[in-house]
C-alpha atoms as a PDB file:
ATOM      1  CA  UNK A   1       8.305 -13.160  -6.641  1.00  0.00           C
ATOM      2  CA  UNK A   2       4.969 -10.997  -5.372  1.00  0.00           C
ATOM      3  CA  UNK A   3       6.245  -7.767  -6.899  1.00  0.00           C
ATOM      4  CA  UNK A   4       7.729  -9.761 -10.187  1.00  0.00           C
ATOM      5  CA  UNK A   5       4.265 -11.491 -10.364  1.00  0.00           C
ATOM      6  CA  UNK A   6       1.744  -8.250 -10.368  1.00  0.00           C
ATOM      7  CA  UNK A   7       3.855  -6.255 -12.807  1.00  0.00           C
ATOM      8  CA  UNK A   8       3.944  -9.254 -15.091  1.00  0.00           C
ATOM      9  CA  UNK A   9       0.355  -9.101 -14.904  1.00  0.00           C
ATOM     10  CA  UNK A  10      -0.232  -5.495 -15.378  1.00  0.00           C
ATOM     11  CA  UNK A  11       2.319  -5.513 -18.554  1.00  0.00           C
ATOM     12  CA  UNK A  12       0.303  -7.862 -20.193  1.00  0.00           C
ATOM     13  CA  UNK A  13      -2.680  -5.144 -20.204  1.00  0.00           C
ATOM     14  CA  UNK A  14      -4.302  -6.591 -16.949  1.00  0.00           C
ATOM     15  CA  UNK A  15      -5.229  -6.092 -13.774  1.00  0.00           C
ATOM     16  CA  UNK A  16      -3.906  -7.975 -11.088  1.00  0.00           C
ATOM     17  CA  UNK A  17      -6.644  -9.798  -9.068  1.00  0.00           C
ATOM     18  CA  UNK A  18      -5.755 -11.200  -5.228  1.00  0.00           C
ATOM     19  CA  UNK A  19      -8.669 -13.119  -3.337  1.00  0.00           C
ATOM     20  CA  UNK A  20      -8.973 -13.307   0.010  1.00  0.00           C
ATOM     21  CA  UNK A  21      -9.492 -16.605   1.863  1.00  0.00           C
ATOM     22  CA  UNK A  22      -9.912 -17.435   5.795  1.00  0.00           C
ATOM     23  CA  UNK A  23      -7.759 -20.750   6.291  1.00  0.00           C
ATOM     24  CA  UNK A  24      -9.645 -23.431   7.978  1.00  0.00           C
ATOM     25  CA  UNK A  25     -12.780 -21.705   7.594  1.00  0.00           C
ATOM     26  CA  UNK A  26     -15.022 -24.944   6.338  1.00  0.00           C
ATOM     27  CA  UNK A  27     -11.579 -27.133   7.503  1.00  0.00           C
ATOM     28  CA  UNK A  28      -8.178 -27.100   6.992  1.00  0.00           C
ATOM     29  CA  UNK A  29      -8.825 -29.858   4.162  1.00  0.00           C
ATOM     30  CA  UNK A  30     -10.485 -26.979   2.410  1.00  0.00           C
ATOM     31  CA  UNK A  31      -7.352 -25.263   2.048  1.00  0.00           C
ATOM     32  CA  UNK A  32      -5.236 -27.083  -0.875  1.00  0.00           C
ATOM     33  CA  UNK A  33      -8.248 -27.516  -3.140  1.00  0.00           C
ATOM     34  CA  UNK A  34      -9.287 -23.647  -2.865  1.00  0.00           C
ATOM     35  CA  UNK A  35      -5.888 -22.485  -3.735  1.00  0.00           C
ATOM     36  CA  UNK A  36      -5.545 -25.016  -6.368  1.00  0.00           C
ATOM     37  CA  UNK A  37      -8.776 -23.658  -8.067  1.00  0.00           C
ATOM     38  CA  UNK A  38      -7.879 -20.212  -7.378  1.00  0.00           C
ATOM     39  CA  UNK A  39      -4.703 -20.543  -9.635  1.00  0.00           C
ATOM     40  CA  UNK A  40      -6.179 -22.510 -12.069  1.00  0.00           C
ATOM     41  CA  UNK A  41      -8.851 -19.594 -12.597  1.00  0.00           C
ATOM     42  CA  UNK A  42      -5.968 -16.714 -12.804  1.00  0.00           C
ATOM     43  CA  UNK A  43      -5.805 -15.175 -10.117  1.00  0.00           C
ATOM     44  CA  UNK A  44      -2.316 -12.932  -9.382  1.00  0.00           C
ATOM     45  CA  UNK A  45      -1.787 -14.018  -5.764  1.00  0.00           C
ATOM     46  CA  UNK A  46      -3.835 -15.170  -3.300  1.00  0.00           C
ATOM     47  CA  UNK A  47      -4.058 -13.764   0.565  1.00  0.00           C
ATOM     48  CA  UNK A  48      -4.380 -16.340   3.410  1.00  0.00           C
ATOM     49  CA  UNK A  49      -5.889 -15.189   5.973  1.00  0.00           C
ATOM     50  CA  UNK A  50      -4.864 -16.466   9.686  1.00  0.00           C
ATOM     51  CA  UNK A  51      -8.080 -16.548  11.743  1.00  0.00           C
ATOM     52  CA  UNK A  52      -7.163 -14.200  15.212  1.00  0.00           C
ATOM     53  CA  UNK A  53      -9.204 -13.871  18.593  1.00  0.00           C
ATOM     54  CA  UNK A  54      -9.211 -10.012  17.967  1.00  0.00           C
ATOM     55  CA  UNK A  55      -9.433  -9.044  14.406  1.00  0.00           C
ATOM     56  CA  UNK A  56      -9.336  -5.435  14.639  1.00  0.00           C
ATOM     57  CA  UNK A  57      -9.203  -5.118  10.638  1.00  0.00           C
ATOM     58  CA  UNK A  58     -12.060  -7.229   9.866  1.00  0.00           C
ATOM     59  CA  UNK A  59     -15.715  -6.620   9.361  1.00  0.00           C
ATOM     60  CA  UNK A  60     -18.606  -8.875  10.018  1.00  0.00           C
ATOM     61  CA  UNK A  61     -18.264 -11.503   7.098  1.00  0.00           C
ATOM     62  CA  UNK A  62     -14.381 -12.057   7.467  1.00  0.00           C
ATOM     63  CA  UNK A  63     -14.580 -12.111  11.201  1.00  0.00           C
ATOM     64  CA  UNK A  64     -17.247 -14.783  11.388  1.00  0.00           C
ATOM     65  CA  UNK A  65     -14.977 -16.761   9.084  1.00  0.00           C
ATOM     66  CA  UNK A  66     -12.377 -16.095  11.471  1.00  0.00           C
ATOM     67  CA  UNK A  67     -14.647 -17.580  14.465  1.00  0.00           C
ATOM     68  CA  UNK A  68     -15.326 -20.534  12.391  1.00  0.00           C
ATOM     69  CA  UNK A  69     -11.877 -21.586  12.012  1.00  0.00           C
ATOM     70  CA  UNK A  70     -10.954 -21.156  15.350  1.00  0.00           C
ATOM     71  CA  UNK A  71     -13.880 -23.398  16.443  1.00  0.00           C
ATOM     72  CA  UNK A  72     -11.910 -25.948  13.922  1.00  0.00           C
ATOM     73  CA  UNK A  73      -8.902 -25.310  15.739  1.00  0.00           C
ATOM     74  CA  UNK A  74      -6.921 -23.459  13.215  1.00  0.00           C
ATOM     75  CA  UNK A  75      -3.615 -22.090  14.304  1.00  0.00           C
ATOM     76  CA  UNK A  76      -0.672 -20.234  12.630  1.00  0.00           C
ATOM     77  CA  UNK A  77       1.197 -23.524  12.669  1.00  0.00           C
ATOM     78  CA  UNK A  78      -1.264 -25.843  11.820  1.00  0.00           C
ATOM     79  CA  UNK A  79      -1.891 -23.724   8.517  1.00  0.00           C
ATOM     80  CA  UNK A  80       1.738 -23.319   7.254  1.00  0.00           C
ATOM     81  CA  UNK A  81       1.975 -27.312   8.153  1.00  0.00           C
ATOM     82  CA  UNK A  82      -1.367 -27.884   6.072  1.00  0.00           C
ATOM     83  CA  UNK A  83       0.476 -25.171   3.095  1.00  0.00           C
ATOM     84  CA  UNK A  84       3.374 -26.641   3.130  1.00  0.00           C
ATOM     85  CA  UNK A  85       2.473 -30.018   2.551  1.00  0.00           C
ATOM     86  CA  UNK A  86       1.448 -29.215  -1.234  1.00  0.00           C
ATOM     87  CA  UNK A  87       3.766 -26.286  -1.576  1.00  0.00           C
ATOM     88  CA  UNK A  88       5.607 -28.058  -4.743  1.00  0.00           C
ATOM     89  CA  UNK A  89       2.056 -27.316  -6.515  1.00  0.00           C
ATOM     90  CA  UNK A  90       1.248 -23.850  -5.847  1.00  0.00           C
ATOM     91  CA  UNK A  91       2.547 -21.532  -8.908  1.00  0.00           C
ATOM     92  CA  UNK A  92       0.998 -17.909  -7.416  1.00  0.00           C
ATOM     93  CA  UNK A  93       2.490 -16.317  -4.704  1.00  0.00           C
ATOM     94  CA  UNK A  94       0.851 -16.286  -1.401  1.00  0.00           C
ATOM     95  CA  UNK A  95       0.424 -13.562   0.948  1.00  0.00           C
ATOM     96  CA  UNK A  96      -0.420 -14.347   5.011  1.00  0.00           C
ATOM     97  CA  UNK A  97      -2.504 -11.798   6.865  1.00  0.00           C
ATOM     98  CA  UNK A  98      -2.653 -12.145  10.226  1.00  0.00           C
ATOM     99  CA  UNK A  99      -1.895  -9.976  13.991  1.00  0.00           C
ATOM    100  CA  UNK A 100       1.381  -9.190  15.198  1.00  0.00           C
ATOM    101  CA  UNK A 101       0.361 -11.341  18.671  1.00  0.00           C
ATOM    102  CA  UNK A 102       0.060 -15.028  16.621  1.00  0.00           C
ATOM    103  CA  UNK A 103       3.980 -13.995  15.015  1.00  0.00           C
ATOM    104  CA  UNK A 104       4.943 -13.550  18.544  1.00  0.00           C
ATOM    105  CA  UNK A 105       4.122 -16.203  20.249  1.00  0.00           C
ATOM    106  CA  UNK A 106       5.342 -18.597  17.031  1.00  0.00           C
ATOM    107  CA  UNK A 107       8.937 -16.617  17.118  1.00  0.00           C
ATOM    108  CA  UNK A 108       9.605 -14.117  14.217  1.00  0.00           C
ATOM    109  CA  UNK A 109      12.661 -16.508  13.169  1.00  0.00           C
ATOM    110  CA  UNK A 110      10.694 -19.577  13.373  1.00  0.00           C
ATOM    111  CA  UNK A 111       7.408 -18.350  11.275  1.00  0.00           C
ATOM    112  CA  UNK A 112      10.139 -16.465   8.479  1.00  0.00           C
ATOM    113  CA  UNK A 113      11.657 -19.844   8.206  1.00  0.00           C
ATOM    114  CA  UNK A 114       8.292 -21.934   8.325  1.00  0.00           C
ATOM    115  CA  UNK A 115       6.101 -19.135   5.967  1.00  0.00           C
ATOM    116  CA  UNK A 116       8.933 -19.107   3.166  1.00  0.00           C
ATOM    117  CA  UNK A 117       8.754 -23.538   3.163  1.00  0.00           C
ATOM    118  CA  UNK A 118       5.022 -23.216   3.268  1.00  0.00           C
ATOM    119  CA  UNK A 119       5.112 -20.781  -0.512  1.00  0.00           C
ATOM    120  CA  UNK A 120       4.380 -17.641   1.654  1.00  0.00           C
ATOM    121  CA  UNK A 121       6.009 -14.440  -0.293  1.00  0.00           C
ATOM    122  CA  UNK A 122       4.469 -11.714   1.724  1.00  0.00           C
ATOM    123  CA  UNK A 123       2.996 -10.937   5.013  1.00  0.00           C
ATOM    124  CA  UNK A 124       0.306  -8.385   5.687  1.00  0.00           C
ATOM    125  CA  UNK A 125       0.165  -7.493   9.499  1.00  0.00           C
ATOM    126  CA  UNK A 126      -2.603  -4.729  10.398  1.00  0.00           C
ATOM    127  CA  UNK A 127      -1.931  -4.178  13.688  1.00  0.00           C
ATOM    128  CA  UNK A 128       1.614  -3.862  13.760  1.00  0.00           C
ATOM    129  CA  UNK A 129       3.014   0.037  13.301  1.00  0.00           C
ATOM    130  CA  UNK A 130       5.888   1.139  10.536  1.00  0.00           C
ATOM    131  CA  UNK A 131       8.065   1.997  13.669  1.00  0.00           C
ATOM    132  CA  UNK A 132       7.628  -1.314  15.221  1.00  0.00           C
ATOM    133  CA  UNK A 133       8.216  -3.302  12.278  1.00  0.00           C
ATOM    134  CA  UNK A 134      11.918  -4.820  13.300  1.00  0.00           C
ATOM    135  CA  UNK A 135      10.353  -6.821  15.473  1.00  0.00           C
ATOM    136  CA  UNK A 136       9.852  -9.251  12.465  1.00  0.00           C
ATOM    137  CA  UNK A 137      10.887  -7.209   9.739  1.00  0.00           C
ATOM    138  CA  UNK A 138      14.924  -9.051   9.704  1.00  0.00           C
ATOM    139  CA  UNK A 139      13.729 -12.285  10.015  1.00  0.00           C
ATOM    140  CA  UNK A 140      11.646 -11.982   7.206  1.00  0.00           C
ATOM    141  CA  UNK A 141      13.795  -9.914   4.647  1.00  0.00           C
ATOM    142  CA  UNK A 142      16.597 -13.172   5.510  1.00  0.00           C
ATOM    143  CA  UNK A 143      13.848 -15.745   4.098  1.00  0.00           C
ATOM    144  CA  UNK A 144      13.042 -13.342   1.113  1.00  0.00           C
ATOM    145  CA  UNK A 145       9.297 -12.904   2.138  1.00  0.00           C
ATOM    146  CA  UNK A 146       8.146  -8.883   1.511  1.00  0.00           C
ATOM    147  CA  UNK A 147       6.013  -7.240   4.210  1.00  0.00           C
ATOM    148  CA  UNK A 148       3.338  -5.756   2.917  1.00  0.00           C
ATOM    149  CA  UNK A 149       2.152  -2.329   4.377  1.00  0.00           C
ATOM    150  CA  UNK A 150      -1.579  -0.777   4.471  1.00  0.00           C
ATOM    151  CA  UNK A 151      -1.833   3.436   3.590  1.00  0.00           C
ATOM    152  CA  UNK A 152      -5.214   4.815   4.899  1.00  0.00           C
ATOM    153  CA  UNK A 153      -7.177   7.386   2.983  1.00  0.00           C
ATOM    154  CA  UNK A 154      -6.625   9.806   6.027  1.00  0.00           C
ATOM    155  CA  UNK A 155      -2.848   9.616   6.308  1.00  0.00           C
ATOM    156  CA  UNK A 156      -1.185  12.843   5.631  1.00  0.00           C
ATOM    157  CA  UNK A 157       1.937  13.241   2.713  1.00  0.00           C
ATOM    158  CA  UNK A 158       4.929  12.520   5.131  1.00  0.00           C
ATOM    159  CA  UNK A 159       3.113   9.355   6.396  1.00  0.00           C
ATOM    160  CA  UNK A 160       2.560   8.448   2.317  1.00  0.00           C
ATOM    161  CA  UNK A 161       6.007   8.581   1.541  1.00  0.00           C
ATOM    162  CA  UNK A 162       7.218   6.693   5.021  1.00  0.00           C
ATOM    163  CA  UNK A 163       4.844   3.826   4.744  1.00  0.00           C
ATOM    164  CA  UNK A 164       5.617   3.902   0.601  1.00  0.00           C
ATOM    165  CA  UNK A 165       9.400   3.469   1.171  1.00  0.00           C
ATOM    166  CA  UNK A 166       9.122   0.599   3.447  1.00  0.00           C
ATOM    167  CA  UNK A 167       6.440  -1.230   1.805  1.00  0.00           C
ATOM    168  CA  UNK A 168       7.527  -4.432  -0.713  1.00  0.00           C
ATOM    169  CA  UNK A 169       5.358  -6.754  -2.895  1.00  0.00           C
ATOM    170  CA  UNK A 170       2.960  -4.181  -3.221  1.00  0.00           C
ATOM    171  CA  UNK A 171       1.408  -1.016  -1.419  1.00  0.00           C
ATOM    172  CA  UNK A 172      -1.918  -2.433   0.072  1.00  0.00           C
ATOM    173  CA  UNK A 173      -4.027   1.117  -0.501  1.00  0.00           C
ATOM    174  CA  UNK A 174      -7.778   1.032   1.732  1.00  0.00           C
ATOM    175  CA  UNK A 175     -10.078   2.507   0.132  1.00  0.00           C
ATOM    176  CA  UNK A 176     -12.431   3.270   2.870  1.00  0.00           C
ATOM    177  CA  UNK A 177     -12.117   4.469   6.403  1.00  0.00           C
ATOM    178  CA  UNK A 178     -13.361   1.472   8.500  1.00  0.00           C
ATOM    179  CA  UNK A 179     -13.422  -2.227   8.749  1.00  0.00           C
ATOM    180  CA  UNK A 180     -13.232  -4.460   5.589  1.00  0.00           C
ATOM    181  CA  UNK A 181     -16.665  -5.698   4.085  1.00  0.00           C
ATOM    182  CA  UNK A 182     -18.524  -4.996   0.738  1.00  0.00           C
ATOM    183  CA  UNK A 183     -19.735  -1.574   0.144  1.00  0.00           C
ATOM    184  CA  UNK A 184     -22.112   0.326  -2.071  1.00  0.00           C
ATOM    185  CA  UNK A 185     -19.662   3.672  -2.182  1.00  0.00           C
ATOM    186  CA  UNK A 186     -16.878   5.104  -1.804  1.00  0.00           C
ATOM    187  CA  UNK A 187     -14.888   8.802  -1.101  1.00  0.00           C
ATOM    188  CA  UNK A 188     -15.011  10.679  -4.112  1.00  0.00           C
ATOM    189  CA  UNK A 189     -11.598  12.119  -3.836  1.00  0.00           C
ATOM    190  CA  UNK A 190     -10.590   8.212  -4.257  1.00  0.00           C
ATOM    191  CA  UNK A 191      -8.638   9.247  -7.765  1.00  0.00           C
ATOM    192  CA  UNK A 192      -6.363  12.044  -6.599  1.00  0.00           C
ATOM    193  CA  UNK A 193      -5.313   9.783  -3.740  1.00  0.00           C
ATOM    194  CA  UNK A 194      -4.012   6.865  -5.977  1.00  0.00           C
ATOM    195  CA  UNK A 195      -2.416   9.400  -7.770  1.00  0.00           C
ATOM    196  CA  UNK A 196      -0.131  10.411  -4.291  1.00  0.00           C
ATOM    197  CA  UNK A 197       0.730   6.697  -3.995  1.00  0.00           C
ATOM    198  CA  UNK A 198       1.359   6.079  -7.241  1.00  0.00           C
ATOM    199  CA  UNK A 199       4.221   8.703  -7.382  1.00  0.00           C
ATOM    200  CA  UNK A 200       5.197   7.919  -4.071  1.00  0.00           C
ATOM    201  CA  UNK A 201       6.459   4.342  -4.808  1.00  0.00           C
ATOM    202  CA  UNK A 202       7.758   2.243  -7.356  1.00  0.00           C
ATOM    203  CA  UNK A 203       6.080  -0.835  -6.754  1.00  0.00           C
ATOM    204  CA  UNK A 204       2.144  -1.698  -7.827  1.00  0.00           C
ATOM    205  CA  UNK A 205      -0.478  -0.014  -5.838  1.00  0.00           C
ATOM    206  CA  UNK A 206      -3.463  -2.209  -5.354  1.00  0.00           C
ATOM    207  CA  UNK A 207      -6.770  -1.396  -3.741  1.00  0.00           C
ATOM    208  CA  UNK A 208      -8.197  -3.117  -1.261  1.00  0.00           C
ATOM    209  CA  UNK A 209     -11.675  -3.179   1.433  1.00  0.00           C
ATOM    210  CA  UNK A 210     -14.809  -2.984   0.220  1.00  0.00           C
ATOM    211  CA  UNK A 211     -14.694  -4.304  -3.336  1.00  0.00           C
ATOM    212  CA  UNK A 212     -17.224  -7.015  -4.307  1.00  0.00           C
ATOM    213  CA  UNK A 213     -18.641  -6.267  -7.422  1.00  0.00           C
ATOM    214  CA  UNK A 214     -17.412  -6.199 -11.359  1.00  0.00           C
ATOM    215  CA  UNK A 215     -18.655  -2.184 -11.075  1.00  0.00           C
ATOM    216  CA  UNK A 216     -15.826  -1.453  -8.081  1.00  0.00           C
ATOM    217  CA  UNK A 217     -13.189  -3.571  -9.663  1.00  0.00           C
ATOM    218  CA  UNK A 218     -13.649  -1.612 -12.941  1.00  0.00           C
ATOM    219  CA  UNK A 219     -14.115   1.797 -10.928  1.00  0.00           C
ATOM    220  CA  UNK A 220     -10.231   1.059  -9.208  1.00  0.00           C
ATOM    221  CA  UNK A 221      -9.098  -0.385 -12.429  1.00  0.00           C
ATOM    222  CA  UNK A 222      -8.899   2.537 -13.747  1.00  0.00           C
ATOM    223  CA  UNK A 223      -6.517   4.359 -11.608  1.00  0.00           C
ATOM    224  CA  UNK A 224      -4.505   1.216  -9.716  1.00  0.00           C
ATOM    225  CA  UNK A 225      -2.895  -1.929 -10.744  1.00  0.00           C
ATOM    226  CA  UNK A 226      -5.227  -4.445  -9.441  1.00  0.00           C
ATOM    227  CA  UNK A 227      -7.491  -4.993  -6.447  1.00  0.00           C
ATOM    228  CA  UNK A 228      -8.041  -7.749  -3.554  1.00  0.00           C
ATOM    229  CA  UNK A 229     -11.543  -8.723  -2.862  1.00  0.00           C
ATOM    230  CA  UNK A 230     -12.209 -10.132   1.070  1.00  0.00           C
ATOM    231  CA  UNK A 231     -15.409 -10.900   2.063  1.00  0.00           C
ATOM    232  CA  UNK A 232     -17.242 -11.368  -1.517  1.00  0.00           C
ATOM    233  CA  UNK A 233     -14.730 -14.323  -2.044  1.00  0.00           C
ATOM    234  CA  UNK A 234     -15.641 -15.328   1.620  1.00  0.00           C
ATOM    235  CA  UNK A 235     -19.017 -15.368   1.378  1.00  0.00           C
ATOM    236  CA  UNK A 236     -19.007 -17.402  -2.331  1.00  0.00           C
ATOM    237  CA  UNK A 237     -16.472 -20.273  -0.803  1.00  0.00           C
ATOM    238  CA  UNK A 238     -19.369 -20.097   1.826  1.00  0.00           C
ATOM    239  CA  UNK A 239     -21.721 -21.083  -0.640  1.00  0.00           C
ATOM    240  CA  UNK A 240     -19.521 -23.068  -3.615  1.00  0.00           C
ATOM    241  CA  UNK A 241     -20.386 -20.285  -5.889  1.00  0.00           C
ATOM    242  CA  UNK A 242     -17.168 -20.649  -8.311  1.00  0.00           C
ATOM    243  CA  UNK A 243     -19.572 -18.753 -11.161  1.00  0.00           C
ATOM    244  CA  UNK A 244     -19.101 -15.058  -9.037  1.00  0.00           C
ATOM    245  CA  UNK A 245     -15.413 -15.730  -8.536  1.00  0.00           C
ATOM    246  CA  UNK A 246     -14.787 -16.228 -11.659  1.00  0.00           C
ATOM    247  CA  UNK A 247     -16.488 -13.484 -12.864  1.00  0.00           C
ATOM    248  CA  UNK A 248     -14.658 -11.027 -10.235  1.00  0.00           C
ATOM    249  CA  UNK A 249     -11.050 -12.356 -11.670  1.00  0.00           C
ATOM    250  CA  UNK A 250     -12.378 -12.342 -15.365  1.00  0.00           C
ATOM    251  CA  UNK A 251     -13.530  -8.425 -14.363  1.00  0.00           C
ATOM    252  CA  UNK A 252      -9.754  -7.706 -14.341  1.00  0.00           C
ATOM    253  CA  UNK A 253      -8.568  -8.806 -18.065  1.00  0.00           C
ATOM    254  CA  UNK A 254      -7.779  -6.666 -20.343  1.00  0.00           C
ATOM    255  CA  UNK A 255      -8.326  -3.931 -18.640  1.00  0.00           C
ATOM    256  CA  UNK A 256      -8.092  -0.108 -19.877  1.00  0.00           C
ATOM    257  CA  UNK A 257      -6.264   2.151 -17.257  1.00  0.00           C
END
């Protein structure tokens, strides 16, 4: 469904758009009504992420999201069990990021088995390494759920075409070397490197860290087939601000590429 669902949206002359939210950040009550308004807006998917005690991928804004739901007691469990219980009336599919450690300790079988009830169609996991991946990689191909892999700007042609070949849903292409978190620039040689992924793999390449304005979602626009924006959706849950959100997803129609 998360691969069928971008290319859908990128044959229709669009861009696909995937926010990024920090489950129980503000409560776990917080959760169904966010996703319900995400959808309603248009957005492509929507990435959950599963606050951690070491967040090694996140910068300042998404980790101090992550804090706040663990101070609400947010857990792996408790937010499949929250997803779940309104899973009959979410229509994008949803993408969990979280650390190999919380998978562990739930059991690879049990979270494959509890993500897929809960509408999960793809897992993001930063900290786990390509060659390590079996570890959950079985359990989640049985419940049909796609694991999503990350290519850095620095890694070299071999590790492109590894990391390409292994990756479903979508390739999840950083644009910057670093943490995640809005920035005001980028690598110029940004272009040629979409270009490597794109002919490495058959599935949409998306961008992904640092993009928070309409500017950077047009930039990437014009050389991927969509984007997912972190800590500028963070921030305007934060502060109710629907009007920015909705201008970041409307950034993506009709898009020229």
């Amino acid at each position: 469904m998360l691969v069928t669902a971008i290319q859908k949206v990128v044959a229709l002359g669009d861009k696909a758009f995937i926010p990024y939210i920090m489950a129980g950040d503000g409560g776990l009550d917080t959760l169904k009504p966010t996703i319900l308004r995400l959808q309603q807006i248009g957005v492509t998917a929507i990435e959950v992420g599963i606050p951690f005690t070491d967040p090694v991928a996140d910068g300042p804004t998404i980790e101090l999201a992550g804090k706040r739901a663990l101070q609400n007691g947010t857990t792996l469990k408790s937010v499949l069990a929250t997803l779940t219980s309104f899973a009959d009336e979410i229509t994008v599919p949803l993408i969990a990021m979280t650390y190999l450690n919380p998978i562990l300790a739930y059991g690879a079988e049990a979270f494959a088995h509890d993500a897929a009830k809960a509408h999960i169609h793809g897992v993001i996991v930063p900290d786990m390494p390509l060659e390590e991946r079996n570890i959950i990689y079985p359990a989640l191909q049985r419940e049909k759920i796609a694991l999503v892999q990350l290519i850095s700007l620095t890694s070299p042609a071999e590790r492109i075409a590894k990391l390409a070949a292994a990756s479903e849903g979508f390739i999840y292409a950083i644009t910057v070397n670093g943490i995640t978190g809005a920035r005001t620039d980028f690598a110029g040689e940004l272009e040629k490197h979409f270009a490597k992924l794109k002919i490495a793999s058959s599935i949409p390449v998306l961008a992904g860290f640092g993009i928070s304005t309409q500017e950077h979602i047009e930039k990437f626009s014009a050389f991927s087939d969509g984007v997912i924006v972190g800590s500028k959706i963070v921030d305007a849950l934060t502060s109710n601000n629907w009007a920015t959100i909705e201008s970041l997803v409307a950034a993506t129609k009709n898009v020229k590429s």
